[in-house]
PDB file of N, CA and C in Angstrom:
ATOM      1  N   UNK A   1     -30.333   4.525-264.851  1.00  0.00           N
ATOM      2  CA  UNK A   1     -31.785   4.377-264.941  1.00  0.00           C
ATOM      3  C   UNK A   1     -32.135   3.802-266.308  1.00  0.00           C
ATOM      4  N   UNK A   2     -32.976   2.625-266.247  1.00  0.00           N
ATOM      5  CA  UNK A   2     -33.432   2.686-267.555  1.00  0.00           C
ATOM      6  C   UNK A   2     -34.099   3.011-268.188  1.00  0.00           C
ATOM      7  N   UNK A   3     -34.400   3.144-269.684  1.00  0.00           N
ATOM      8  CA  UNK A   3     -35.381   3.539-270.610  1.00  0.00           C
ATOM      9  C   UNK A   3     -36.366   3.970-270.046  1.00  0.00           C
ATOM     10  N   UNK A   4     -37.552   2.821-269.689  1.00  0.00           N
ATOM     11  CA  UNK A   4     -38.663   2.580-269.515  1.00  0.00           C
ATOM     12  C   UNK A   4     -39.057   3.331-268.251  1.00  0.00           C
ATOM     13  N   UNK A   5     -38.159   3.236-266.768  1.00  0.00           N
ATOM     14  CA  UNK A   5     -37.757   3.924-265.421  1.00  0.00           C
ATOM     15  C   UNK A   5     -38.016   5.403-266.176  1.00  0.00           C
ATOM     16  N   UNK A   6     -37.205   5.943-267.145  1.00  0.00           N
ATOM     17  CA  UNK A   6     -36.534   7.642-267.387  1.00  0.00           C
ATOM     18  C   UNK A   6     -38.615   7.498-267.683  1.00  0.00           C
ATOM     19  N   UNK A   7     -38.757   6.940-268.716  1.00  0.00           N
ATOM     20  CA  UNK A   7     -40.664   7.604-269.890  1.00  0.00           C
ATOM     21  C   UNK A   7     -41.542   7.058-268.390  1.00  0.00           C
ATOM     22  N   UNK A   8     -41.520   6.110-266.989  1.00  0.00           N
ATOM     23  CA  UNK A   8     -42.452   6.329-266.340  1.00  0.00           C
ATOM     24  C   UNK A   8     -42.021   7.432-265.089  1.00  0.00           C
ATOM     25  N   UNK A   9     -40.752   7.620-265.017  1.00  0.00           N
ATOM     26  CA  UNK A   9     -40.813   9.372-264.317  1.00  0.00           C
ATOM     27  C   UNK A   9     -41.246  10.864-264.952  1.00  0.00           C
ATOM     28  N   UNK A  10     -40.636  10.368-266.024  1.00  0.00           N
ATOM     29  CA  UNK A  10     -41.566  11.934-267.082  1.00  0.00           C
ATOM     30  C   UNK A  10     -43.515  11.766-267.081  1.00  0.00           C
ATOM     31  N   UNK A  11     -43.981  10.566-267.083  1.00  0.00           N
ATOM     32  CA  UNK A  11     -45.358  10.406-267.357  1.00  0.00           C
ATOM     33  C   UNK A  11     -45.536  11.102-265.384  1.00  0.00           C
ATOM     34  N   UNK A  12     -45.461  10.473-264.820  1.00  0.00           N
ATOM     35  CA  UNK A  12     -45.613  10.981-263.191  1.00  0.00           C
ATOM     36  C   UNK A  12     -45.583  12.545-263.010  1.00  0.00           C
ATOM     37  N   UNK A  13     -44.454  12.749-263.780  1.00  0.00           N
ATOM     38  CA  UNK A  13     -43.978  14.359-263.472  1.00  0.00           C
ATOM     39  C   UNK A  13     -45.033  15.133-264.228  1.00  0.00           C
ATOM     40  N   UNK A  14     -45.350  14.565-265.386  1.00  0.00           N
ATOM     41  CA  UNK A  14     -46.657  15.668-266.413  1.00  0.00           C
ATOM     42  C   UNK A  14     -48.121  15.038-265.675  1.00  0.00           C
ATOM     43  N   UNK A  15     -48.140  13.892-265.059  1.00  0.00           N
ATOM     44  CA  UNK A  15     -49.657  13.499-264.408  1.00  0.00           C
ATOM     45  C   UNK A  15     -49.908  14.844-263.427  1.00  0.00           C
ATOM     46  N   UNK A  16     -48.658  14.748-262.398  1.00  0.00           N
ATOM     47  CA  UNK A  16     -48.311  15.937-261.194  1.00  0.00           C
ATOM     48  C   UNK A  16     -48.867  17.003-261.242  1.00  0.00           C
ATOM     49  N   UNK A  17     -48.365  17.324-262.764  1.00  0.00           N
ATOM     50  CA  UNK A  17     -48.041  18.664-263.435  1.00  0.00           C
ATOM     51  C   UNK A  17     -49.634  19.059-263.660  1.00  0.00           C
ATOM     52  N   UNK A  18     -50.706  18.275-264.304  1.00  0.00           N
ATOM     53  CA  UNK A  18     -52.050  18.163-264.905  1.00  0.00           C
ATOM     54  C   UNK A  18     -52.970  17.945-263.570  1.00  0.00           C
ATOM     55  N   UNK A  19     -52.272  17.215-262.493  1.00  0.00           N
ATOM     56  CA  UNK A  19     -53.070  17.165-261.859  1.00  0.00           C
ATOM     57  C   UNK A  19     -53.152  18.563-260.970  1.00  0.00           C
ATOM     58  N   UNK A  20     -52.197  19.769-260.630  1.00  0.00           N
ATOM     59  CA  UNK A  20     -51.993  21.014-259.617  1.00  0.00           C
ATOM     60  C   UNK A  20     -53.102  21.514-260.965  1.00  0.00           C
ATOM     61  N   UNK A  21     -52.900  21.647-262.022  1.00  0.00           N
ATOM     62  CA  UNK A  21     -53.979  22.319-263.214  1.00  0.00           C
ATOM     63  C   UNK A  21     -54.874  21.951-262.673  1.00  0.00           C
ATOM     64  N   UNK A  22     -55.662  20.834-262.444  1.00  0.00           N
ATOM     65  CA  UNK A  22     -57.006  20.669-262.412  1.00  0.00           C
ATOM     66  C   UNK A  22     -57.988  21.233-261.384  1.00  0.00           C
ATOM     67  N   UNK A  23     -56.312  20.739-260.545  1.00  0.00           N
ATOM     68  CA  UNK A  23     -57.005  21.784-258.827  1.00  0.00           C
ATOM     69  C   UNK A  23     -57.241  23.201-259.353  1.00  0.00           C
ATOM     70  N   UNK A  24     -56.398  24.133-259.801  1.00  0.00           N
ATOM     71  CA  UNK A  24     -56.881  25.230-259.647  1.00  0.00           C
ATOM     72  C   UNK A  24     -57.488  25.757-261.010  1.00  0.00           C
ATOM     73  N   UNK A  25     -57.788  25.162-262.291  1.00  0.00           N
ATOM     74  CA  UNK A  25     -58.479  25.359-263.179  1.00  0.00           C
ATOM     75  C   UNK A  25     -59.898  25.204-263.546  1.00  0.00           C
ATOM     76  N   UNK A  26     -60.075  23.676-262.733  1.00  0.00           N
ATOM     77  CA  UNK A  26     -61.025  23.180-263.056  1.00  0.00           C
ATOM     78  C   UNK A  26     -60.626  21.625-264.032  1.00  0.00           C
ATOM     79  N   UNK A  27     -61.630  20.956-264.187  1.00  0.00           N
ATOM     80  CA  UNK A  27     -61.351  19.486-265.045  1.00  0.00           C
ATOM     81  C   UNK A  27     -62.559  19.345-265.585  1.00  0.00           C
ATOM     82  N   UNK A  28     -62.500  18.832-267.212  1.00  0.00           N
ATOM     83  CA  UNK A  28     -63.645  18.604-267.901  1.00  0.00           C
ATOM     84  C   UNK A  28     -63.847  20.124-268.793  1.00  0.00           C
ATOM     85  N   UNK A  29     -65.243  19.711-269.172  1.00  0.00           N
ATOM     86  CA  UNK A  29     -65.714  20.939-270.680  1.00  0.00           C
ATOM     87  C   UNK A  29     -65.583  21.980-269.676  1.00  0.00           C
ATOM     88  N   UNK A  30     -65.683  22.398-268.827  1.00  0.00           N
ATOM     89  CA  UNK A  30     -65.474  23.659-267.345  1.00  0.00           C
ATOM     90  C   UNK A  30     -64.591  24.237-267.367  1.00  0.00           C
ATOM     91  N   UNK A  31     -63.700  23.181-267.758  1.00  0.00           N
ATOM     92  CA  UNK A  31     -61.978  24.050-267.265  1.00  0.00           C
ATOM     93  C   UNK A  31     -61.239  25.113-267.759  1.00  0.00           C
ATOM     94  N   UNK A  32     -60.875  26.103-267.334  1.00  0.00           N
ATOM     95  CA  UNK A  32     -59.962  27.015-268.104  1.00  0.00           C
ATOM     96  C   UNK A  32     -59.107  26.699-268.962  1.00  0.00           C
ATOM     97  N   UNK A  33     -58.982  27.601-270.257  1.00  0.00           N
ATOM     98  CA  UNK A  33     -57.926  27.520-271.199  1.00  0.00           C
ATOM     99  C   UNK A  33     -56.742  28.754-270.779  1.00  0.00           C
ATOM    100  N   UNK A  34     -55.718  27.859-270.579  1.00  0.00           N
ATOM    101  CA  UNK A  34     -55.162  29.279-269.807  1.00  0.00           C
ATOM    102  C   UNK A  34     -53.899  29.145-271.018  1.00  0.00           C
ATOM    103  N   UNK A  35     -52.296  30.192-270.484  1.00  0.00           N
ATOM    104  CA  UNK A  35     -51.146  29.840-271.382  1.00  0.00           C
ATOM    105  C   UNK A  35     -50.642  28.822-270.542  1.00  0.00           C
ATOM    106  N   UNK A  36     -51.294  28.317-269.504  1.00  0.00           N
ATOM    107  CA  UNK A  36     -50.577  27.170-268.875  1.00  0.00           C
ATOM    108  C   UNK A  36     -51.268  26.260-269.188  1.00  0.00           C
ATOM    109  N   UNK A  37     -51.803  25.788-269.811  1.00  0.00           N
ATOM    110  CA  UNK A  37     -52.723  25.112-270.272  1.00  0.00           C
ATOM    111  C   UNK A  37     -51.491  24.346-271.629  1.00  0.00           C
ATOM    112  N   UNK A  38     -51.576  25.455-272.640  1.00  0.00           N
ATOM    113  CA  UNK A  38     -50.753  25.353-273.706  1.00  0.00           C
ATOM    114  C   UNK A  38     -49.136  24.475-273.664  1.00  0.00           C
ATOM    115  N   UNK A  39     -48.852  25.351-272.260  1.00  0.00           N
ATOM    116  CA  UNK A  39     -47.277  25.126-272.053  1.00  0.00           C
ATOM    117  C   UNK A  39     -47.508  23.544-271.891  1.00  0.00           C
ATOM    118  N   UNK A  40     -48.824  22.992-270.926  1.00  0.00           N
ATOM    119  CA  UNK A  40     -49.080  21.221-270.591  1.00  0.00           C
ATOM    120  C   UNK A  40     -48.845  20.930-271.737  1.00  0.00           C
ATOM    121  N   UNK A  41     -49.735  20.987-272.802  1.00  0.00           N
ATOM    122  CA  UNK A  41     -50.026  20.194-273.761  1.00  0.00           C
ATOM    123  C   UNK A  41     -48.776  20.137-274.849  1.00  0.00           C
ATOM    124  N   UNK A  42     -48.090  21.284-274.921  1.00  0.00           N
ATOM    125  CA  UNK A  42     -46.488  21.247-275.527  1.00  0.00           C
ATOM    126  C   UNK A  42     -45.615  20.270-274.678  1.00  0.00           C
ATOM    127  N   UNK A  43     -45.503  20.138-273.212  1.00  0.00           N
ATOM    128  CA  UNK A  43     -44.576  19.246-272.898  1.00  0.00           C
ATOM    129  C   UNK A  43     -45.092  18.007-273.166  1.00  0.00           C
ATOM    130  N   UNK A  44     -46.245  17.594-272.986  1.00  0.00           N
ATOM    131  CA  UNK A  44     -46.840  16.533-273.760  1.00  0.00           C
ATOM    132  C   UNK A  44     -48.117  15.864-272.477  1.00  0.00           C
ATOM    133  N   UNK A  45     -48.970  15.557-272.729  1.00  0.00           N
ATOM    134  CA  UNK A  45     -49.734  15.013-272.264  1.00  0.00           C
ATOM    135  C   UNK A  45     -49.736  13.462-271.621  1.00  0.00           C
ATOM    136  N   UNK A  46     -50.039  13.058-270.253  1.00  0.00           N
ATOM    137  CA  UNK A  46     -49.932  11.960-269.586  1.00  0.00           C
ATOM    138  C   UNK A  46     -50.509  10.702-270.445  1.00  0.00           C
ATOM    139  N   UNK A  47     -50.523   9.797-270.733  1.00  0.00           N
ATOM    140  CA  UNK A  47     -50.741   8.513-271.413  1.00  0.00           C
ATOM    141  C   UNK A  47     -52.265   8.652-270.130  1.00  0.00           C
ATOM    142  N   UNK A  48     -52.715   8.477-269.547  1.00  0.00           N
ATOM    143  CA  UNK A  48     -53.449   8.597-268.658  1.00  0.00           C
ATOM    144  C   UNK A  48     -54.442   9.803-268.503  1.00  0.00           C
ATOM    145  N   UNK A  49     -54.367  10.715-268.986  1.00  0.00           N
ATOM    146  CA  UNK A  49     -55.488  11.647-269.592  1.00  0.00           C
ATOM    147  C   UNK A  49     -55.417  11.809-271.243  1.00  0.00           C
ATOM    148  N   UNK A  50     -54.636  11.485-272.076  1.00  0.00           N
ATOM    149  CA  UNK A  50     -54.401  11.305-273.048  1.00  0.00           C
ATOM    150  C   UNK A  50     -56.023  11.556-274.088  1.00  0.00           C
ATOM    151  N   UNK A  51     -56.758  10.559-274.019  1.00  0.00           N
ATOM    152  CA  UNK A  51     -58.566  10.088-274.186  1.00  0.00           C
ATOM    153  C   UNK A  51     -59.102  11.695-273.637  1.00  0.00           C
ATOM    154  N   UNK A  52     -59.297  11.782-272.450  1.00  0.00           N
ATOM    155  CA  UNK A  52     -60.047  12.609-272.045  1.00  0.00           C
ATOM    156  C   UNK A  52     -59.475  14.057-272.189  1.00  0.00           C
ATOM    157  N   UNK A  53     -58.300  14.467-272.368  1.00  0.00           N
ATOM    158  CA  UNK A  53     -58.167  15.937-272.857  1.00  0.00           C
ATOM    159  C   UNK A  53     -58.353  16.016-274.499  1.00  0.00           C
ATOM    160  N   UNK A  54     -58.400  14.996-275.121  1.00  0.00           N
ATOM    161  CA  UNK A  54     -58.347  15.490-276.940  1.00  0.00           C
ATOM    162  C   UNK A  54     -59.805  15.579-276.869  1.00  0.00           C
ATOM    163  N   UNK A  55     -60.354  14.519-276.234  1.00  0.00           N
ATOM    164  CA  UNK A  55     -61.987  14.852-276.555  1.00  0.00           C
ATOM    165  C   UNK A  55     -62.656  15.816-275.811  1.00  0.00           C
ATOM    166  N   UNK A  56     -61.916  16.704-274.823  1.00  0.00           N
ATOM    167  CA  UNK A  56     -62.417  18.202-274.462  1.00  0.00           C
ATOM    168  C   UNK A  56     -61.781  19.037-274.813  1.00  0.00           C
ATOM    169  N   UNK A  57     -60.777  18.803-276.266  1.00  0.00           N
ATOM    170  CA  UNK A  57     -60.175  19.898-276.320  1.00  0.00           C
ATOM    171  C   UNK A  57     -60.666  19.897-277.882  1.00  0.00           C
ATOM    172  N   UNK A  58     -61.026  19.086-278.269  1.00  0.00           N
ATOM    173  CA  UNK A  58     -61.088  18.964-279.611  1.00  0.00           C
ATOM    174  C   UNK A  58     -62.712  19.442-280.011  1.00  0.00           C
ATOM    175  N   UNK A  59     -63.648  19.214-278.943  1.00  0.00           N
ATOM    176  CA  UNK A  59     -64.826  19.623-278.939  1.00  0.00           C
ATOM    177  C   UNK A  59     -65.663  18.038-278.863  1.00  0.00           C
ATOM    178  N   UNK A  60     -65.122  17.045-278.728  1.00  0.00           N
ATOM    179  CA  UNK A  60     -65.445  15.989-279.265  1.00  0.00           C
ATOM    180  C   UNK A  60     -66.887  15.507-278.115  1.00  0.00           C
ATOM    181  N   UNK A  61     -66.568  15.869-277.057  1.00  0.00           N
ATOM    182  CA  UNK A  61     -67.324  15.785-276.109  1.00  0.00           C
ATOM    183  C   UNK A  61     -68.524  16.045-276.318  1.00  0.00           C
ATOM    184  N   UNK A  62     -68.331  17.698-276.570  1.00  0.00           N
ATOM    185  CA  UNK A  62     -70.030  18.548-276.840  1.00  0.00           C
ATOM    186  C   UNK A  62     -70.715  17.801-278.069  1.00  0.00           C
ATOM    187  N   UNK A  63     -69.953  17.518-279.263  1.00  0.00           N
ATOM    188  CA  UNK A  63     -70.454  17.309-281.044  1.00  0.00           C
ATOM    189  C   UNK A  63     -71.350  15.746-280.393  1.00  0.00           C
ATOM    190  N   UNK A  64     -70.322  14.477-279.428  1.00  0.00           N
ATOM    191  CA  UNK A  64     -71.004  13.288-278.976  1.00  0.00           C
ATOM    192  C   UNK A  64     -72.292  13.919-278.247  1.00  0.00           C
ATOM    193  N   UNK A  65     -72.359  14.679-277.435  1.00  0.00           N
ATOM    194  CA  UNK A  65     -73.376  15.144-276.321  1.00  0.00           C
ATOM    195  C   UNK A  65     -74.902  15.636-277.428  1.00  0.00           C
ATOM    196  N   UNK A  66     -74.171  16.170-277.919  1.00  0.00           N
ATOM    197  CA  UNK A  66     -75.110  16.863-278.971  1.00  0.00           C
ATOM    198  C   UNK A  66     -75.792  15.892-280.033  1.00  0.00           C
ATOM    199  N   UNK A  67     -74.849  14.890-280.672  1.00  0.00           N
ATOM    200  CA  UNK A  67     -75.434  14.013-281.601  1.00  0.00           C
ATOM    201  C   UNK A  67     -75.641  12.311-281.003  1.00  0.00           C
ATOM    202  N   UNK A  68     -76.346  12.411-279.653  1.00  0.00           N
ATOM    203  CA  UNK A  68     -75.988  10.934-279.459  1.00  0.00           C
ATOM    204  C   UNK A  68     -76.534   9.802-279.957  1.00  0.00           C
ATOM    205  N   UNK A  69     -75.443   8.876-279.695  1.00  0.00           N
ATOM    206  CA  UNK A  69     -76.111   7.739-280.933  1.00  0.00           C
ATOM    207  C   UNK A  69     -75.873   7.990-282.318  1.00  0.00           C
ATOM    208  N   UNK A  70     -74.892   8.578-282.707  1.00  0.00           N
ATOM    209  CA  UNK A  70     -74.508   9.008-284.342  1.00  0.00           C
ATOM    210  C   UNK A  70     -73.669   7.927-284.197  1.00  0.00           C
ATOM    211  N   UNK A  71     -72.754   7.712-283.901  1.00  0.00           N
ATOM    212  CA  UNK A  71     -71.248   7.182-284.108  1.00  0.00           C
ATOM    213  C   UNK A  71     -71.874   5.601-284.287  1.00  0.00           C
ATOM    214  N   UNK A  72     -72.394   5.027-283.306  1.00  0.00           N
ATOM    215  CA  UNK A  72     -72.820   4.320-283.068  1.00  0.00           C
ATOM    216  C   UNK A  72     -73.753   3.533-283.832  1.00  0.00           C
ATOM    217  N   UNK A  73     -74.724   4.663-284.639  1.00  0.00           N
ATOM    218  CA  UNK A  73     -75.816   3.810-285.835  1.00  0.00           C
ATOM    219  C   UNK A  73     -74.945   3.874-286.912  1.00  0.00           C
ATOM    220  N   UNK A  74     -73.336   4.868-287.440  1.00  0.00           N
ATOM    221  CA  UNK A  74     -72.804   4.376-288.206  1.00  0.00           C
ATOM    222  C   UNK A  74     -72.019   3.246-288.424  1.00  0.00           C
ATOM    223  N   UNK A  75     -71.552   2.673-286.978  1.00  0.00           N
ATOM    224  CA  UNK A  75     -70.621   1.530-286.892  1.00  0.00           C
ATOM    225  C   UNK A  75     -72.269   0.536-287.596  1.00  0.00           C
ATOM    226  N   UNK A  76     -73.278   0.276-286.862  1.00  0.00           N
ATOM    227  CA  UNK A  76     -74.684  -0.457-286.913  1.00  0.00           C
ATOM    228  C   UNK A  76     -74.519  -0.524-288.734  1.00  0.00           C
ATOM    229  N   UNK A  77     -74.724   0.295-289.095  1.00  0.00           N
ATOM    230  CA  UNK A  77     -75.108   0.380-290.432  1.00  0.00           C
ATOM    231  C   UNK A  77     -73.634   0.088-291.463  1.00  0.00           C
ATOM    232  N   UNK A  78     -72.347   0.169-290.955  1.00  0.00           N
ATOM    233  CA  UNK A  78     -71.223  -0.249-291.749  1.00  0.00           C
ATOM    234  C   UNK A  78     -70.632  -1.800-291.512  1.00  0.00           C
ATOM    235  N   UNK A  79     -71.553  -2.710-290.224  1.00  0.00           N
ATOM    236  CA  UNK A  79     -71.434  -3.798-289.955  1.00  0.00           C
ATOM    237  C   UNK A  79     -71.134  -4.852-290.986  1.00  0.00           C
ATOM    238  N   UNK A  80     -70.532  -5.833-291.162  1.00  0.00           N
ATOM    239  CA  UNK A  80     -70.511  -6.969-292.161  1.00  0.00           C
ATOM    240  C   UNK A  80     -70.136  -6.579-293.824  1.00  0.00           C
ATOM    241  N   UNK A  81     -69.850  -4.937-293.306  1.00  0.00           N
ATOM    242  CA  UNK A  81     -69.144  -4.254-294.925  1.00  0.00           C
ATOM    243  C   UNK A  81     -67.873  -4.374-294.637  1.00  0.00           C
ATOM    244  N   UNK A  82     -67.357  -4.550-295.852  1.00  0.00           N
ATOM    245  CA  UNK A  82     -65.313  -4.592-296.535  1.00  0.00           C
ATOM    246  C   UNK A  82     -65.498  -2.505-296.710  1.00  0.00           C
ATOM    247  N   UNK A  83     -64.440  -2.383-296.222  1.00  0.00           N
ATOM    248  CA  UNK A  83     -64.081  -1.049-296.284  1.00  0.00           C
ATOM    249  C   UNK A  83     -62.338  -0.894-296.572  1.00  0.00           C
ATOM    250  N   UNK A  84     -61.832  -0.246-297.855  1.00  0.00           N
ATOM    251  CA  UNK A  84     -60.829   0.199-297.637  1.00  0.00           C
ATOM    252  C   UNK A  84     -60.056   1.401-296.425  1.00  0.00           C
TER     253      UNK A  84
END
């Protein structure tokens, strides 16, 4: 098998794995934090939810929900600036 074959059967097997979670946890800011939860995110997370679990796990979701349009008038306002 090669390389690339072995990292897209492991991504399938943890999608699998995230997807039986969702059924019986829930998906999104909703979902249970369980120790199976933990054990997912130690074997590693699908390239394919990747985006959407850091930003519900990180809180990133609620802080955007809560401040909308922040991120956004800072890109507006750092436009046409040199930034290290």
């Amino acid at each position: 098998m090669r390389n690339a074959d072995h990292i897209n059967a492991k991504e399938t097997v943890k999608e699998h794995l995230w997807s039986v979670h969702f059924t019986e946890f829930g998906r999104g800011v909703c979902m249970y934090r369980t120790p199976k939860t933990k054990e997912l995110i130690m074997k590693g997370i699908p390239e394919s939810y990747r985006g959407e679990i850091w930003m519900i796990y990180s809180g990133a979701i609620i802080e955007m929900a809560n401040h909308a349009g922040y991120y956004k008038s800072i890109l507006d306002n750092c436009m046409g600036k040199c930034s290290l």
